[in-house]
Protein backbone atom coordinates (compact mmCIF):
# COMPACT_ATOMS: atom_id res chain seq x y z
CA UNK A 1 38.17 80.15 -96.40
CA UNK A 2 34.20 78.69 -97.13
CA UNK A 3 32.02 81.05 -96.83
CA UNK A 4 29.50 80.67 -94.13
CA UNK A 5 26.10 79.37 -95.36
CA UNK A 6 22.95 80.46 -93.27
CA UNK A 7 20.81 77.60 -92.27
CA UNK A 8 17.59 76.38 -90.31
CA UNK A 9 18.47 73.68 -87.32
CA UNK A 10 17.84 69.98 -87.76
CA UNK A 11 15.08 68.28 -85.54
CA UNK A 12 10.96 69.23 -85.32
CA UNK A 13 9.00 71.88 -84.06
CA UNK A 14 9.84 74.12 -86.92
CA UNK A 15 7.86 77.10 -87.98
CA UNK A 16 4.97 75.82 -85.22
CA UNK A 17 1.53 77.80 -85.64
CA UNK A 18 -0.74 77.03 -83.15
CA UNK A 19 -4.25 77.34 -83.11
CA UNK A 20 -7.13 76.35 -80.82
CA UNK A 21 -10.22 73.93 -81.82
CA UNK A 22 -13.78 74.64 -81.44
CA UNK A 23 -13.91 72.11 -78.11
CA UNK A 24 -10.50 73.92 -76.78
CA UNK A 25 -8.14 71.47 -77.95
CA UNK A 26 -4.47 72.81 -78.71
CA UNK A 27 -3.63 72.17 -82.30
CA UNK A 28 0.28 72.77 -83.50
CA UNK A 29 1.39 72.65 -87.25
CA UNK A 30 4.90 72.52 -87.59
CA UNK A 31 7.96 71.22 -89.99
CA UNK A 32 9.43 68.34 -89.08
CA UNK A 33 12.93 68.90 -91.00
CA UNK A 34 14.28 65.43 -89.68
CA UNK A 35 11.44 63.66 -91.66
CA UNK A 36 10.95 66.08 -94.02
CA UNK A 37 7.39 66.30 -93.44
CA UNK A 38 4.41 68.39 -92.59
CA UNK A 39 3.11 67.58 -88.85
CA UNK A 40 -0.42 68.88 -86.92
CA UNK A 41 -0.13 67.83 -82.90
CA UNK A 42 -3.92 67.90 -81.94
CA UNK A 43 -4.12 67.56 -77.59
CA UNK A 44 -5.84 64.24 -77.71
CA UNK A 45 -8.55 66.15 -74.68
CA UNK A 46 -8.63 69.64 -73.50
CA UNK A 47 -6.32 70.55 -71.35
CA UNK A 48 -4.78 67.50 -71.27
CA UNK A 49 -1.11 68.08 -72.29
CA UNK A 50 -1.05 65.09 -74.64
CA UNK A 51 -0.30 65.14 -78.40
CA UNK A 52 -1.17 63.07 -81.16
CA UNK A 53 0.68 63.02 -84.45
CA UNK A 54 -0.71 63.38 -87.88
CA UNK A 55 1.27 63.96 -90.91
CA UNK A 56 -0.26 65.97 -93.11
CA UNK A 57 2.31 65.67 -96.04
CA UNK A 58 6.20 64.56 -96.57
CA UNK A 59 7.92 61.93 -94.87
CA UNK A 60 8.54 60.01 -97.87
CA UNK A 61 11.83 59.40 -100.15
CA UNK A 62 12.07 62.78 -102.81
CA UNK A 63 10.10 65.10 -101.00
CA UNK A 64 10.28 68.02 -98.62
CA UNK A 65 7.08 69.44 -97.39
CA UNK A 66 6.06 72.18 -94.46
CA UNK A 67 8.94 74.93 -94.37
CA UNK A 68 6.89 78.58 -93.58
CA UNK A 69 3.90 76.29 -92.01
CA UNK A 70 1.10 78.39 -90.80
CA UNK A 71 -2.22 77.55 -89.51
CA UNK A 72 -6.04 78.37 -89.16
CA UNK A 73 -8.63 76.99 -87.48
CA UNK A 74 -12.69 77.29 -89.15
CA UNK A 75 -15.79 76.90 -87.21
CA UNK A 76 -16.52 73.81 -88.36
CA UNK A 77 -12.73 72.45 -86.50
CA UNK A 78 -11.14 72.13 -90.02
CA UNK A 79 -7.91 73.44 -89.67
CA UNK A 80 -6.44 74.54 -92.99
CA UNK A 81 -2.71 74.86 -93.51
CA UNK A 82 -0.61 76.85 -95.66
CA UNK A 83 3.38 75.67 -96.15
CA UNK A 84 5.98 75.42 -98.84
CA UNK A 85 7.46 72.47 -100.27
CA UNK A 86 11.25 72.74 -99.65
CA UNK A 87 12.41 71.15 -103.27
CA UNK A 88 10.07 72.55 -105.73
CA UNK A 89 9.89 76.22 -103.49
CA UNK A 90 6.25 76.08 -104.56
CA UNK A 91 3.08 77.05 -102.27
CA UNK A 92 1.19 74.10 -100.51
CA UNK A 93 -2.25 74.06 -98.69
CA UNK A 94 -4.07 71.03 -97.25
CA UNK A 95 -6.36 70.25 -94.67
CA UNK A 96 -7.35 67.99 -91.38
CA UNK A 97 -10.60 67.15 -89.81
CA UNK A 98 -11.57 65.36 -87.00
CA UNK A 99 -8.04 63.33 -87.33
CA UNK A 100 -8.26 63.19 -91.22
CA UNK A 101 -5.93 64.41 -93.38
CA UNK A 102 -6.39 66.34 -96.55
CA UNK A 103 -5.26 65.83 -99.99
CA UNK A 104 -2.05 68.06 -100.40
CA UNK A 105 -2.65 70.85 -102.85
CA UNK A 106 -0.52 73.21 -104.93
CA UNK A 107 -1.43 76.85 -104.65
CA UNK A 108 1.55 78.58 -106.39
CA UNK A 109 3.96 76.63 -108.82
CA UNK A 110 6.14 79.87 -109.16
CA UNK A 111 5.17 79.44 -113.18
CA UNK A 112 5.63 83.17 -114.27
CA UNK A 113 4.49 83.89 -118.18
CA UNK A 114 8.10 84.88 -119.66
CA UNK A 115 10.66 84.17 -116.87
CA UNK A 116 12.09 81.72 -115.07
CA UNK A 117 10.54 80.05 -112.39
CA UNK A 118 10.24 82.10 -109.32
CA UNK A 119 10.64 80.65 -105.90
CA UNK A 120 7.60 80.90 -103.77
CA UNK A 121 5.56 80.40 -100.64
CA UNK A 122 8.52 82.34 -97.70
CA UNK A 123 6.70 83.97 -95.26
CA UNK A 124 3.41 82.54 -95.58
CA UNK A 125 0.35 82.99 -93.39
CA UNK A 126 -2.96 81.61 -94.13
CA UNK A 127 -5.96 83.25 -92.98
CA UNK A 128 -10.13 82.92 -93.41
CA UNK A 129 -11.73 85.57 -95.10
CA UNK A 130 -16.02 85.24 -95.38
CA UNK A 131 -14.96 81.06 -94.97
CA UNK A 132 -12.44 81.49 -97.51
CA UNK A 133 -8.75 80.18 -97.05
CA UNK A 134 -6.77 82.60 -98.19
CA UNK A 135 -2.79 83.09 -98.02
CA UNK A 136 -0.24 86.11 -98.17
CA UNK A 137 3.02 84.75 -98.78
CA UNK A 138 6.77 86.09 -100.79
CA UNK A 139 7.81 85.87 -103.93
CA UNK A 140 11.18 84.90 -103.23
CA UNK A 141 12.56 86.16 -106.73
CA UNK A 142 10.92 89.80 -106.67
CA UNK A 143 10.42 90.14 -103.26
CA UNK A 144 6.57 90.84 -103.18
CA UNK A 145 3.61 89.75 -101.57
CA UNK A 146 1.52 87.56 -103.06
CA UNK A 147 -2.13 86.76 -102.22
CA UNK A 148 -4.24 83.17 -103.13
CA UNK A 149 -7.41 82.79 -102.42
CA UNK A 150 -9.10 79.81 -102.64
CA UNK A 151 -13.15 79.56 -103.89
CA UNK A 152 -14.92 76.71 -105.75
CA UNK A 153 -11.87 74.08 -105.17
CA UNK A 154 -9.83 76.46 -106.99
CA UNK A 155 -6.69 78.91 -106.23
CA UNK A 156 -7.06 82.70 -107.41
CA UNK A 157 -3.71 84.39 -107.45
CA UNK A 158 -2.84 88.23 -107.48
CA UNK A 159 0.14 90.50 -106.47
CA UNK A 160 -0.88 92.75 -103.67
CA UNK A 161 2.53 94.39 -103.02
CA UNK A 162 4.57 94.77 -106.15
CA UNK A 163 7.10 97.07 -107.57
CA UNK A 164 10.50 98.13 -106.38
CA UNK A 165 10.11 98.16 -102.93
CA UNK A 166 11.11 94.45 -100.87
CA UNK A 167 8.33 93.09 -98.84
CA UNK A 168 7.49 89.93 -97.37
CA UNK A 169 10.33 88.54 -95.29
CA UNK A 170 7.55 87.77 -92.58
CA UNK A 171 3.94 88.47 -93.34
CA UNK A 172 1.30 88.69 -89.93
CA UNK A 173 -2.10 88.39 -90.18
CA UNK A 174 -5.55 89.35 -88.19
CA UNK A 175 -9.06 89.39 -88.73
CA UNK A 176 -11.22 92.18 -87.24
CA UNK A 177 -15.18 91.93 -87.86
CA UNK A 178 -15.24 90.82 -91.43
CA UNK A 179 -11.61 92.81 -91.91
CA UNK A 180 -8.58 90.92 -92.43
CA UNK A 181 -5.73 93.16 -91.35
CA UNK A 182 -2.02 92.59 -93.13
CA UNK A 183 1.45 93.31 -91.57
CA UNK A 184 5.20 92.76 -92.99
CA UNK A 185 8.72 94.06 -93.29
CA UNK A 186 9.66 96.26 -96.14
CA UNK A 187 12.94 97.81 -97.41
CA UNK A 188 13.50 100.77 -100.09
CA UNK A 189 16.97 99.11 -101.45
CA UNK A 190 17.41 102.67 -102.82
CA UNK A 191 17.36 104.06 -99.71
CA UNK A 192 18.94 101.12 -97.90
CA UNK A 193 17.62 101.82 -94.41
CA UNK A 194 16.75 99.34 -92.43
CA UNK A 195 13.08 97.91 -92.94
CA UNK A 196 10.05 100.07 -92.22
CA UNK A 197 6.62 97.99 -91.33
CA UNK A 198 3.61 98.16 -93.38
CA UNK A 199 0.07 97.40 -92.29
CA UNK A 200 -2.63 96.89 -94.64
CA UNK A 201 -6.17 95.48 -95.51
CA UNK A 202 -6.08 93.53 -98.48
C-alpha cells in the first residue's frame, strides 16, 4: 500500500493575511497555488466589496512563489509581504504601493556555513518594528525560529530560538507601543508531549 502523502489543496486563497489600508481599504495577500504565484486583492473603494488583482511574484514557467504569505500594512499604505518560494524553500519579501508592485527580494537562501542547505521561510509572519520590516519565520531543517530584519536595503539575519527544543510550526505576531510581542508552538522531543506555547519579545 502507498503511503499517504500530506498535502495543501489546489485553487487560491491560500495562506490569506489581510490587512487594512490607511483610507480603509481591505487588502488580502494570499498564494495562488493554481498559478503558482503571489497575489494582493486591494478593495478597489472602501467598503465596496470589489477586488482588484495584483501579482506580486510567480505566475511564470519554473517558479513557485507565496506559500506561508503574510502581510503588513505601514503608514505610508505600503504593504510589505513576507512568503516563501515553494522550489528553492528560501525566504521572499517584496512590496506594493498605490497598485505598484515591488521588486521580489530574497531574505534567507537557507545557505548555512558547513551544512547542507536548510529549508526555510514555514511559518512566516512579517511585522514593523520602529518602520522596519522585519520577519520571524522556521528553519525547516532545525526547527528554530529565525528572525530578518531588514535596514539600509539590506537583510540582517539571527537565530532567536535555537537549540534542542522544536519551534516554529506557526509563528503570531503583535505590536504593543513600540513592543513587538512573539507567539509559536514548541515541542521538547525528549519529553514528547504535545506542544507547549511560547510568548516572547524579540
Amino acid at each position: 500500500v502507498d503511503p499517504m502523502m500530506d498535502d495543501i489543496p489546489a485553487g487560491t486563497g491560500l495562506f490569506v493575511s489581510l490587512v487594512v489600508l490607511p483610507d480603509g481599504r481591505l487588502a488580502a495577500a494570499y498564494y495562488d497555488r493554481t498559478r503558482r504565484a503571489l497575489v494582493l486583492s486591494v478593495e478597489t473603494a472602501k467598503d465596496s466589496g470589489m477586488f482588484a488583482e495584483t501579482i506580486l511574484d510567480g505566475n511564470v514557467a519554473g517558479a513557485d512563489r507565496g506559500m506561508w504569505s503574510t502581510a503588513v500594512v505601514a503608514g505610508d499604505g505600503t504593504v510589505h509581504v513576507a512568503y516563501q518560494d515553494a522550489l528553492g524553500d528560501q525566504l521572499m519579501y517584496t512590496t506594493w504601493v498605490a497598485g505598484t508592485a515591488g521588486v521580489p527580494e530574497i531574505v534567507d537562501d537557507g545557505e548555512r556555513s558547513g551544512d547542507r542547505t536548510h529549508p526555510v521561510g514555514a511559518g512566516a509572519v512579517i511585522y514593523l518594528n520602529n518602520g522596519a520590516p522585519t520577519i520571524a519565520y522556521q528553519d525547516g531543517l532545525t526547527s528554530d525560529v529565525y528572525l530578518a530584519t531588514r535596514a539600509a536595503g539590506a537583510w540582517t539575519v539571527n537565530g532567536l530560538a535555537v537549540g534542542p527544543l522544536l519551534d516554529g510550526f506557526s509563528i503570531g505576531s503583535t505590536s504593543r507601543p513600540g513592543t513587538p510581542v512573539l507567539a509559536w508552538g514548541q515541542l521538547d522531543p525528549a519529553k514528547g508531549t504535545p506542544p507547549g506555547l511560547v510568548v516572547r519579545t524579540p
